[in-house]
N, C-alpha and C. Protein backbone atom coordinates (compact mmCIF):
# COMPACT_ATOMS: atom_id res chain seq x y z
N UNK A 1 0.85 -1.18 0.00
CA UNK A 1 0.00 0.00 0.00
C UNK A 1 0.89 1.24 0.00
N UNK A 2 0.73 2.38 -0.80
CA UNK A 2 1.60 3.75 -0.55
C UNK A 2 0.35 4.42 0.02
N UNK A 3 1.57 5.31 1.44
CA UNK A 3 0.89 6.16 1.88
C UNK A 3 2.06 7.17 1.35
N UNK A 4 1.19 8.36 0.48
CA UNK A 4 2.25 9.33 0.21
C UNK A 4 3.52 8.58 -0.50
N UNK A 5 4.56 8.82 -0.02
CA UNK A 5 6.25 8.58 -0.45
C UNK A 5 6.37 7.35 0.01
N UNK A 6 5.72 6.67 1.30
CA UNK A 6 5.95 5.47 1.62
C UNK A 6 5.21 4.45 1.16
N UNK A 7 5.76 3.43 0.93
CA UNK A 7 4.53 1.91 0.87
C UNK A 7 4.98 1.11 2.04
N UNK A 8 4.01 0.64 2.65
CA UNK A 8 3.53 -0.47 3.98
C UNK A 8 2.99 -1.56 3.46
N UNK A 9 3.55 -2.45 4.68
CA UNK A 9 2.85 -3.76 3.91
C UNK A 9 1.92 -4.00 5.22
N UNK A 10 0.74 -4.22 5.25
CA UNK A 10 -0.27 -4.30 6.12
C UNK A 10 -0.98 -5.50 5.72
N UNK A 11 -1.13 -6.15 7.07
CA UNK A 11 -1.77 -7.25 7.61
C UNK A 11 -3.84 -7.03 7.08
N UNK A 12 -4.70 -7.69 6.22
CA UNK A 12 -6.04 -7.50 6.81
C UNK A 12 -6.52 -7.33 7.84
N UNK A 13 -6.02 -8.53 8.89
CA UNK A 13 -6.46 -8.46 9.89
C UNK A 13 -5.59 -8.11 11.26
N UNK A 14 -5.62 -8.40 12.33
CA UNK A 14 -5.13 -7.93 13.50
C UNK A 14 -4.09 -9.02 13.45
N UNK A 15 -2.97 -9.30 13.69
CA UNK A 15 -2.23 -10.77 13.93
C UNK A 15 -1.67 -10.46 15.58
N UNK A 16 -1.56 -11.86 15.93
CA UNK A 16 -1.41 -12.08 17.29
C UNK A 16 -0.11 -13.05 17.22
N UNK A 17 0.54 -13.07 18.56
CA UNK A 17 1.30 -14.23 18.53
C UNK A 17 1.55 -14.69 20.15
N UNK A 18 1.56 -16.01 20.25
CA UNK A 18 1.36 -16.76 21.56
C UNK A 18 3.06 -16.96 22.31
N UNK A 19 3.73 -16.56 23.32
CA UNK A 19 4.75 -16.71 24.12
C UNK A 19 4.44 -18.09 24.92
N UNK A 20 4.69 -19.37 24.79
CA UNK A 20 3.35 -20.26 25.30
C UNK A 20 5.23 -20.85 26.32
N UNK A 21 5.14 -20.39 27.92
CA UNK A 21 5.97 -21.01 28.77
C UNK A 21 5.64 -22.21 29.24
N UNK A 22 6.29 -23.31 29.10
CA UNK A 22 5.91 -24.39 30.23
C UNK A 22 7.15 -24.51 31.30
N UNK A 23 5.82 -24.58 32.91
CA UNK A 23 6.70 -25.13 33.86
C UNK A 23 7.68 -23.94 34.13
N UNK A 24 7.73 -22.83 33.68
CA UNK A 24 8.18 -21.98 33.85
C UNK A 24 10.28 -22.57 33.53
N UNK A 25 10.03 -22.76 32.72
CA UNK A 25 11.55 -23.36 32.21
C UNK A 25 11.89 -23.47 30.85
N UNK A 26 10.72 -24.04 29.96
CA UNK A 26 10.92 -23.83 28.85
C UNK A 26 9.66 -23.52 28.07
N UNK A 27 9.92 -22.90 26.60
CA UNK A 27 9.26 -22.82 25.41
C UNK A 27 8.33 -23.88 24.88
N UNK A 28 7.37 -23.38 24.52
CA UNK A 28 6.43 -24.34 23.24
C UNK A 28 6.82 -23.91 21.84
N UNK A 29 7.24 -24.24 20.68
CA UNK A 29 7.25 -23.45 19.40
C UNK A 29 6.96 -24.47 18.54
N UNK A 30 6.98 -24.02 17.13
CA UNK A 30 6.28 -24.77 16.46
C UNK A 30 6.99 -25.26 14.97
N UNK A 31 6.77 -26.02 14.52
CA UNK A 31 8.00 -25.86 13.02
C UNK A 31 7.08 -25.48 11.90
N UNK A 32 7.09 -24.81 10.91
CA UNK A 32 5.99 -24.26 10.36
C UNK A 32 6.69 -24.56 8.25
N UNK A 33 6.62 -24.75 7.78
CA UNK A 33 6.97 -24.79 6.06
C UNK A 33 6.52 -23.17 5.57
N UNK A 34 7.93 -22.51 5.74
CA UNK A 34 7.46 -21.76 4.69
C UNK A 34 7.84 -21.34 3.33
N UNK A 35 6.94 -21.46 2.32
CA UNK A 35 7.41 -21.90 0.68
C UNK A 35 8.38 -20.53 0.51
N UNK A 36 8.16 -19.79 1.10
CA UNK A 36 8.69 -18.22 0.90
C UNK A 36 10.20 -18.18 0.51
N UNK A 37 10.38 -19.00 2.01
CA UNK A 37 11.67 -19.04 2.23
C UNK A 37 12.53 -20.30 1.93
N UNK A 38 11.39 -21.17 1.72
CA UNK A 38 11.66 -22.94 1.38
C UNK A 38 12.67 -23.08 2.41
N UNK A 39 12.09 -22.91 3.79
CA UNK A 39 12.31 -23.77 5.16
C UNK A 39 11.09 -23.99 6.03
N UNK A 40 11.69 -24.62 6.64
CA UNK A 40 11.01 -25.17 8.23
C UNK A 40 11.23 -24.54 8.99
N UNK A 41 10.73 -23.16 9.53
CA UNK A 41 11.11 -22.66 10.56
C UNK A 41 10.83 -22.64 11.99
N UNK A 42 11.52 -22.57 13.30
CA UNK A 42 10.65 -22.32 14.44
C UNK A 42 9.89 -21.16 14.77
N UNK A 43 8.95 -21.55 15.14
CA UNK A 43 8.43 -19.96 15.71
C UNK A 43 7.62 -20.54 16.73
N UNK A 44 7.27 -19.26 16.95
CA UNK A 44 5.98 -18.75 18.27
C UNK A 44 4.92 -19.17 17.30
N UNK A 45 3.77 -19.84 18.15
CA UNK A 45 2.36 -19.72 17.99
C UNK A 45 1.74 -18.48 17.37
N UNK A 46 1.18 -18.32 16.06
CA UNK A 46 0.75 -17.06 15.38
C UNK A 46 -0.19 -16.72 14.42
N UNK A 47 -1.23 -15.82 14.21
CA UNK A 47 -2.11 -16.04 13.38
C UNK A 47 -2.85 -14.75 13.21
N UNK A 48 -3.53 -14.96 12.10
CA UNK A 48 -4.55 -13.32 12.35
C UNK A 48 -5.72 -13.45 12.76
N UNK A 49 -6.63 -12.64 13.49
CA UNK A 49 -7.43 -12.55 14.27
C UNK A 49 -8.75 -12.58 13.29
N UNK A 50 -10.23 -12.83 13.46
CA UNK A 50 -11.26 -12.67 12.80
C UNK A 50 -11.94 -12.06 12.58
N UNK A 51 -12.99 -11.00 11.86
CA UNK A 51 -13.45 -9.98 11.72
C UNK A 51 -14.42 -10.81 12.79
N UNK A 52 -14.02 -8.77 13.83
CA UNK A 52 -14.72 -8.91 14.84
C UNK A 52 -14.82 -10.14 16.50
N UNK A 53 -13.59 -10.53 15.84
CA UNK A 53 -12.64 -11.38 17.01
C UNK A 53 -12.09 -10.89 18.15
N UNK A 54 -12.44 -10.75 19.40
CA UNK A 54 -11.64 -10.42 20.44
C UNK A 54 -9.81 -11.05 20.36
N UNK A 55 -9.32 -9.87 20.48
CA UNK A 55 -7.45 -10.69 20.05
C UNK A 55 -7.48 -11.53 21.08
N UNK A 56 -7.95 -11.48 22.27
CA UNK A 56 -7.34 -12.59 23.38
C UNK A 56 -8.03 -14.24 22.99
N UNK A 57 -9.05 -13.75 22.09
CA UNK A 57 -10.07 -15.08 21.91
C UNK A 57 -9.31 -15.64 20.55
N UNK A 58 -8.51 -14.64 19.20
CA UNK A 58 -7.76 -14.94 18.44
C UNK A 58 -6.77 -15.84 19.19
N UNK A 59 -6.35 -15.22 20.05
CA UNK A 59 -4.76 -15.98 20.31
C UNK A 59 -5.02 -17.40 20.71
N UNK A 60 -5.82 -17.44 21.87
CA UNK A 60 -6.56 -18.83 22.41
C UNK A 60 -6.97 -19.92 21.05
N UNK A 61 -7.61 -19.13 20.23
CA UNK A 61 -7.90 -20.34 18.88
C UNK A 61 -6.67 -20.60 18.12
N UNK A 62 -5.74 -19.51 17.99
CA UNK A 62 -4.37 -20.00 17.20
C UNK A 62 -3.54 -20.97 17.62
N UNK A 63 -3.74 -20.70 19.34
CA UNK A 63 -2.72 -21.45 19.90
C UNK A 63 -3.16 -23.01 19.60
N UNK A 64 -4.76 -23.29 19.95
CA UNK A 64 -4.85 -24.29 19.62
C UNK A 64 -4.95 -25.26 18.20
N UNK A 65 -4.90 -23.88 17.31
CA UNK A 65 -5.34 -25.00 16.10
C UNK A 65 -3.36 -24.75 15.71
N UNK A 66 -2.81 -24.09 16.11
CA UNK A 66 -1.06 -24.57 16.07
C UNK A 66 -0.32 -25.56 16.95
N UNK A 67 -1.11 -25.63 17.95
CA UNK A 67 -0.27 -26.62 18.98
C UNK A 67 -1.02 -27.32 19.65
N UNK A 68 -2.29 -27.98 19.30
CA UNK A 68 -3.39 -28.66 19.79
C UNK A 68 -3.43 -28.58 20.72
N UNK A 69 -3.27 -27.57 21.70
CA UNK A 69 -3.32 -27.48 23.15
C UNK A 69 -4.11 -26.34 23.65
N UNK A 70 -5.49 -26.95 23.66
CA UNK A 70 -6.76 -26.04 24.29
C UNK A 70 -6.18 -25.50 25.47
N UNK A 71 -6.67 -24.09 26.02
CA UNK A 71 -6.89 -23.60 27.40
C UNK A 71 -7.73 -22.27 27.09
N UNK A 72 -8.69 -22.54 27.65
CA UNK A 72 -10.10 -22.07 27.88
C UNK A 72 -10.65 -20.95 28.68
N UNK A 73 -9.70 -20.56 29.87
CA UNK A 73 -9.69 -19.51 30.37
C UNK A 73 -9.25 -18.46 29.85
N UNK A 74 -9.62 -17.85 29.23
CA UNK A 74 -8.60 -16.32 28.31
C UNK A 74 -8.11 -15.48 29.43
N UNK A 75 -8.24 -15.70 30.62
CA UNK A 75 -7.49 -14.74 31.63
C UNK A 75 -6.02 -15.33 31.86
N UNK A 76 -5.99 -16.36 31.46
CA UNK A 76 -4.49 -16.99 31.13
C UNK A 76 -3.80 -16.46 30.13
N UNK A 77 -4.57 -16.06 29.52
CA UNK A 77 -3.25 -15.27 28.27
C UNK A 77 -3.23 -13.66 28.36
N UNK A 78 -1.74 -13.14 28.38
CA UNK A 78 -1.43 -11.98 29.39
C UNK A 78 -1.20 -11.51 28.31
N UNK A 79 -1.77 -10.08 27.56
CA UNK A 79 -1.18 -9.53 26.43
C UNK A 79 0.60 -8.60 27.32
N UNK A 80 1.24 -8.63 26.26
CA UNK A 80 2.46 -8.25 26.60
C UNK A 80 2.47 -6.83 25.91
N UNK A 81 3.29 -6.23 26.20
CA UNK A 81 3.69 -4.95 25.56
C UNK A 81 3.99 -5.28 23.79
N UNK A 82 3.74 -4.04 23.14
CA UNK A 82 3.65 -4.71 21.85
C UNK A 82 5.62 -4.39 21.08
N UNK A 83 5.50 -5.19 20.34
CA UNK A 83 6.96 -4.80 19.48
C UNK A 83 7.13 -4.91 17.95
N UNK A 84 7.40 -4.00 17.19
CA UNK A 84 7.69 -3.30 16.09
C UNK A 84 8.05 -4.39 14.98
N UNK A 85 7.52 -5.02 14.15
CA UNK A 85 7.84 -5.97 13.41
C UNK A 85 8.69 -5.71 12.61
N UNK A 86 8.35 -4.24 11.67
CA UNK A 86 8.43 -4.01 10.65
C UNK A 86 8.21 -2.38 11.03
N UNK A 87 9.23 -1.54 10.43
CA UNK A 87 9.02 -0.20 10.51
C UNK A 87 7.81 0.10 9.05
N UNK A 88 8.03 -0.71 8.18
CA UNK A 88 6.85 -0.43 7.41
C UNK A 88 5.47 -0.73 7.42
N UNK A 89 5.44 -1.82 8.54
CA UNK A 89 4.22 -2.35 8.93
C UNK A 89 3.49 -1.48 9.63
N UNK A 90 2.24 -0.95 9.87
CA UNK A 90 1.23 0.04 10.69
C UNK A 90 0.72 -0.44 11.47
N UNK A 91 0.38 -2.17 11.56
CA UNK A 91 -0.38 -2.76 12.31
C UNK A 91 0.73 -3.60 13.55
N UNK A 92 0.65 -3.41 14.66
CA UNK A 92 1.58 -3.66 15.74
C UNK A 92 0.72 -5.57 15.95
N UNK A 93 1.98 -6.69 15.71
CA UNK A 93 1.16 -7.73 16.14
C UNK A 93 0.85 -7.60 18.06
N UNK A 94 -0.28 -8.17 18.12
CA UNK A 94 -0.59 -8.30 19.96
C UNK A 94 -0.16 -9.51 20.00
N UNK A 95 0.64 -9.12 21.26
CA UNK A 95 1.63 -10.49 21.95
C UNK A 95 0.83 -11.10 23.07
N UNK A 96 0.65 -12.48 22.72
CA UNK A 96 0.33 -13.02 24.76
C UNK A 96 1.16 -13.61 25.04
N UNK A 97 1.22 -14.10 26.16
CA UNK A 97 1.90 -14.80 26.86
C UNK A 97 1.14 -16.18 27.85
N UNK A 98 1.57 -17.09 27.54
CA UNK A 98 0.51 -18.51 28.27
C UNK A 98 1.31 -18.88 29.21
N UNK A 99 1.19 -19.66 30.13
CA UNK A 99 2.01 -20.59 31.24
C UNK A 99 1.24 -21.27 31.30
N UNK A 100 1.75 -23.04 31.05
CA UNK A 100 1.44 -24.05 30.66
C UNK A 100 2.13 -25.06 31.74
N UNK A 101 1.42 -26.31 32.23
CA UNK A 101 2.06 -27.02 32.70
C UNK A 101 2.39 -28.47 32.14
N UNK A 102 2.88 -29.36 32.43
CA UNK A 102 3.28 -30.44 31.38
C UNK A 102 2.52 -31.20 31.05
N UNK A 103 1.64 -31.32 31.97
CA UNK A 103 0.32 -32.28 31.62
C UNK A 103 -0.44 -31.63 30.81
N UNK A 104 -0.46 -29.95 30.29
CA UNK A 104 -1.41 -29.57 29.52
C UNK A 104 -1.01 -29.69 28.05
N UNK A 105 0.65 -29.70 28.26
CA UNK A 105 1.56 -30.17 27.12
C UNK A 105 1.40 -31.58 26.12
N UNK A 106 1.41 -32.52 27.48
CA UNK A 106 1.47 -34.06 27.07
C UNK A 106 0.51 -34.19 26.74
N UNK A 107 -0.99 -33.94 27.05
CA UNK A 107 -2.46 -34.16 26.25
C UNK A 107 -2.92 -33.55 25.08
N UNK A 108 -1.88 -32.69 24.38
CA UNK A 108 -2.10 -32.12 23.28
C UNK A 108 -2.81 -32.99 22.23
N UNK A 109 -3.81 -31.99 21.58
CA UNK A 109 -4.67 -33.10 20.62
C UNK A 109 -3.39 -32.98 19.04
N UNK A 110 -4.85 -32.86 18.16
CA UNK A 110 -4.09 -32.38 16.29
C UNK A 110 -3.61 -31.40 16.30
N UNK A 111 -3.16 -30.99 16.21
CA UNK A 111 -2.46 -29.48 15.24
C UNK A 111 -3.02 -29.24 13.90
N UNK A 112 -3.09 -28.25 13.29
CA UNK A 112 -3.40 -27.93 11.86
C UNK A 112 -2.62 -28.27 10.80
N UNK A 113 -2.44 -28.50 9.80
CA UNK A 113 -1.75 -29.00 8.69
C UNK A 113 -0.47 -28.56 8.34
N UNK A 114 -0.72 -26.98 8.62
CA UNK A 114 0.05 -25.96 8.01
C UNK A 114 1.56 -26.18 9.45
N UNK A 115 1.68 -26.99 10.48
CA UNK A 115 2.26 -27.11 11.04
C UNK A 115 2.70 -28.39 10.71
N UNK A 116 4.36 -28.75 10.48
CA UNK A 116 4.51 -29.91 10.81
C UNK A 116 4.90 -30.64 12.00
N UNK A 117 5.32 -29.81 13.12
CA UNK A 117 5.59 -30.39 14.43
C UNK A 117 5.27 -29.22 15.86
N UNK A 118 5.22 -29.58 16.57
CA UNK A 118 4.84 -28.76 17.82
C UNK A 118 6.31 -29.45 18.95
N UNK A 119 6.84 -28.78 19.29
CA UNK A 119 8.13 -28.93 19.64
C UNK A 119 8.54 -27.87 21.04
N UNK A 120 9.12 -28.88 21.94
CA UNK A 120 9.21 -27.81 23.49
C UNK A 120 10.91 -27.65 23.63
N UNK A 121 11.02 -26.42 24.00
CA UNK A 121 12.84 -26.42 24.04
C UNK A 121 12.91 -25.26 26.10
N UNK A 122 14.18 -26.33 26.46
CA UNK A 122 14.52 -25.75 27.28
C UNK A 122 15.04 -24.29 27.24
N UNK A 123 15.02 -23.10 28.59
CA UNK A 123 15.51 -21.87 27.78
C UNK A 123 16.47 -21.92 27.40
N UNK A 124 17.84 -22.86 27.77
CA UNK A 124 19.15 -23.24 27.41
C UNK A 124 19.55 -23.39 25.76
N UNK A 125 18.23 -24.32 25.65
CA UNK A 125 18.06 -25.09 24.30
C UNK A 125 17.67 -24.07 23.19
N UNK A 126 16.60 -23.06 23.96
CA UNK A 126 16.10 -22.00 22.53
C UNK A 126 17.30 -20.80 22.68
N UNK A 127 18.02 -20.51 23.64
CA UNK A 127 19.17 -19.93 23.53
C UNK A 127 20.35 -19.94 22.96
N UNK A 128 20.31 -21.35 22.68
CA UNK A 128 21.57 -22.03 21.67
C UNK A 128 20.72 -22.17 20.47
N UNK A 129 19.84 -22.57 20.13
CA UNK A 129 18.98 -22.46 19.02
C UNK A 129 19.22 -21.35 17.94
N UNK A 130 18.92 -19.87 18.97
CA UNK A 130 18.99 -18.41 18.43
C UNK A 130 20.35 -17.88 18.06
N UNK A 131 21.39 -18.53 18.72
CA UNK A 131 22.56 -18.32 18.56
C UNK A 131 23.50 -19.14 17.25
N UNK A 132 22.42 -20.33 17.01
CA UNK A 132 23.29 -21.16 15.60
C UNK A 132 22.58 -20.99 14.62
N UNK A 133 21.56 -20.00 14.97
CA UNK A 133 20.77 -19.94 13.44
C UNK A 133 19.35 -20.39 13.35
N UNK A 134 19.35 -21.32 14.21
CA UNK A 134 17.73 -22.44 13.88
C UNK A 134 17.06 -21.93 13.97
N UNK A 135 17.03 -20.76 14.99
CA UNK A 135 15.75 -19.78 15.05
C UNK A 135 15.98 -18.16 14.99
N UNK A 136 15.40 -17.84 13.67
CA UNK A 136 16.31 -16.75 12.83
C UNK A 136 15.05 -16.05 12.62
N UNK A 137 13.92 -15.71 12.75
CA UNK A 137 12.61 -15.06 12.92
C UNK A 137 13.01 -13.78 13.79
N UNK A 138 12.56 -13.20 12.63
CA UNK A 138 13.26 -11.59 14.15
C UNK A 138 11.90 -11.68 15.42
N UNK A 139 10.78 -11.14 15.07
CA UNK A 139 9.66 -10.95 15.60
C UNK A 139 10.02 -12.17 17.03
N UNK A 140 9.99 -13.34 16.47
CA UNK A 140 10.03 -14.60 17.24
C UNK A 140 11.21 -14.18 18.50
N UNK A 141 12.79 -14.18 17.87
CA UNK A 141 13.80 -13.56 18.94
C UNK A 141 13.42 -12.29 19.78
N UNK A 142 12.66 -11.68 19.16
CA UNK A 142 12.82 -10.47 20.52
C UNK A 142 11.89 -10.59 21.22
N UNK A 143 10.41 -11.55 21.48
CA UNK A 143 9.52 -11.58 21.86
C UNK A 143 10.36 -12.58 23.29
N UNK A 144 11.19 -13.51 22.53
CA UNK A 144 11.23 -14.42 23.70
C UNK A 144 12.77 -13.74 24.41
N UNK A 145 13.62 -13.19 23.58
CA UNK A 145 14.66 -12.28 24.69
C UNK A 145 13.98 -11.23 25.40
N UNK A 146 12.88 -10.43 24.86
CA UNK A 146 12.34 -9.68 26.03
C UNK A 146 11.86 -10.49 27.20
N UNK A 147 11.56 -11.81 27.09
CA UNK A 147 11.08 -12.39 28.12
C UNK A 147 11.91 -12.35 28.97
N UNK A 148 13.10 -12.71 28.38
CA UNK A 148 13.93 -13.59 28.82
C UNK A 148 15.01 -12.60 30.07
N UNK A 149 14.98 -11.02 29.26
CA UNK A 149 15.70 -10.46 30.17
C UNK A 149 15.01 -10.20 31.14
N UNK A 150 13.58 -9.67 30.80
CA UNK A 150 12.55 -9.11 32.05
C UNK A 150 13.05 -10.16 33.10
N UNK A 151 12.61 -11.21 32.60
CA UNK A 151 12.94 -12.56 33.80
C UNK A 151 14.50 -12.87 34.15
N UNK A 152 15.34 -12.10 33.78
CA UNK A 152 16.44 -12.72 33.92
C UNK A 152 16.57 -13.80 33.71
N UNK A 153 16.26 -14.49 32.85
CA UNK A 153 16.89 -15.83 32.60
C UNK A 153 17.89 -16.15 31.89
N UNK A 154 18.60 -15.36 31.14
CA UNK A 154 19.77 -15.53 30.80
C UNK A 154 20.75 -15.95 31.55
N UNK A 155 20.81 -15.26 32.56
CA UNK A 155 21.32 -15.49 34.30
C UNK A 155 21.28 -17.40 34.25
N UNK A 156 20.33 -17.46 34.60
CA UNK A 156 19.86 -18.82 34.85
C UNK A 156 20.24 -19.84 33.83
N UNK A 157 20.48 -19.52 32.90
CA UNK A 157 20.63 -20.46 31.48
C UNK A 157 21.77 -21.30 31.58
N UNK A 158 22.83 -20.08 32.31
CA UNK A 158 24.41 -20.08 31.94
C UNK A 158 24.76 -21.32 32.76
């Protein structure tokens, strides 16, 4: 789209993306095909919202139709402060954040198609991950290093 001198690339809808902690130790993420890039990448739980979708009720359905893992209370998912995808982008994605425990993990149903695996990494594990490359998603890295410093867990990793 040009506005004036600039062109933006804008989302239809609202997009959201899920921070999904388990056990307070590690990550949920997901491996996703994308033809774009002709890889498999990791990411965060993510999707766009529905005309006339509450985002917290978006995120809750993404999470589950990405990581077959219902949770039903939407007061569980904490929107986070938002962060800048794209200086050309206008539309800010809304971040949540879930805390999950292992049993809500291990009963996971289907996943959606467009996913080929649903995959849990220690913070150790997605820290070395981000550092060799495997997980190279900007949006994705700063969502979970903001976590990560708020919480100090870098601290903890080492």
């Amino acid at each position: 789209m040009s506005r004036g001198s600039y062109y933006t690339i804008e989302y239809k809808q609202p997009q959201v993306i899920i921070l999904p902690i388990l056990d307070n130790r590690a990550i949920v993420m997901v491996r996703v095909y994308r033809p774009v890039i002709a890889d498999n990448t990791l990411e965060l739980p993510a999707g766009g919202a529905s005309r006339n979708e509450l985002l917290v009720s978006a995120a809750v359905r993404e999470f589950r139709e990405e990581t077959g893992i219902l949770i039903s209370d939407l007061k569980r998912f904490q929107m986070l402060s938002p962060l800048v995808n794209m200086a050309r982008s206008p539309t800010l994605p809304c971040i949540f954040q879930v805390h999950l425990v292992q049993q809500e993990y291990d009963l996971r149903m289907d996943h959606d198609h467009e996913v080929s695996s649903v995959e849990c990494f220690s913070y150790k594990k997605v820290l070395q991950k981000i550092e060799q490359g495997e997980i190279y998603m900007g949006l994705q890295i700063a969502v979970i290093m903001r976590y990560f410093i708020s919480n100090q867990i870098i601290k903890q990793a080492e």
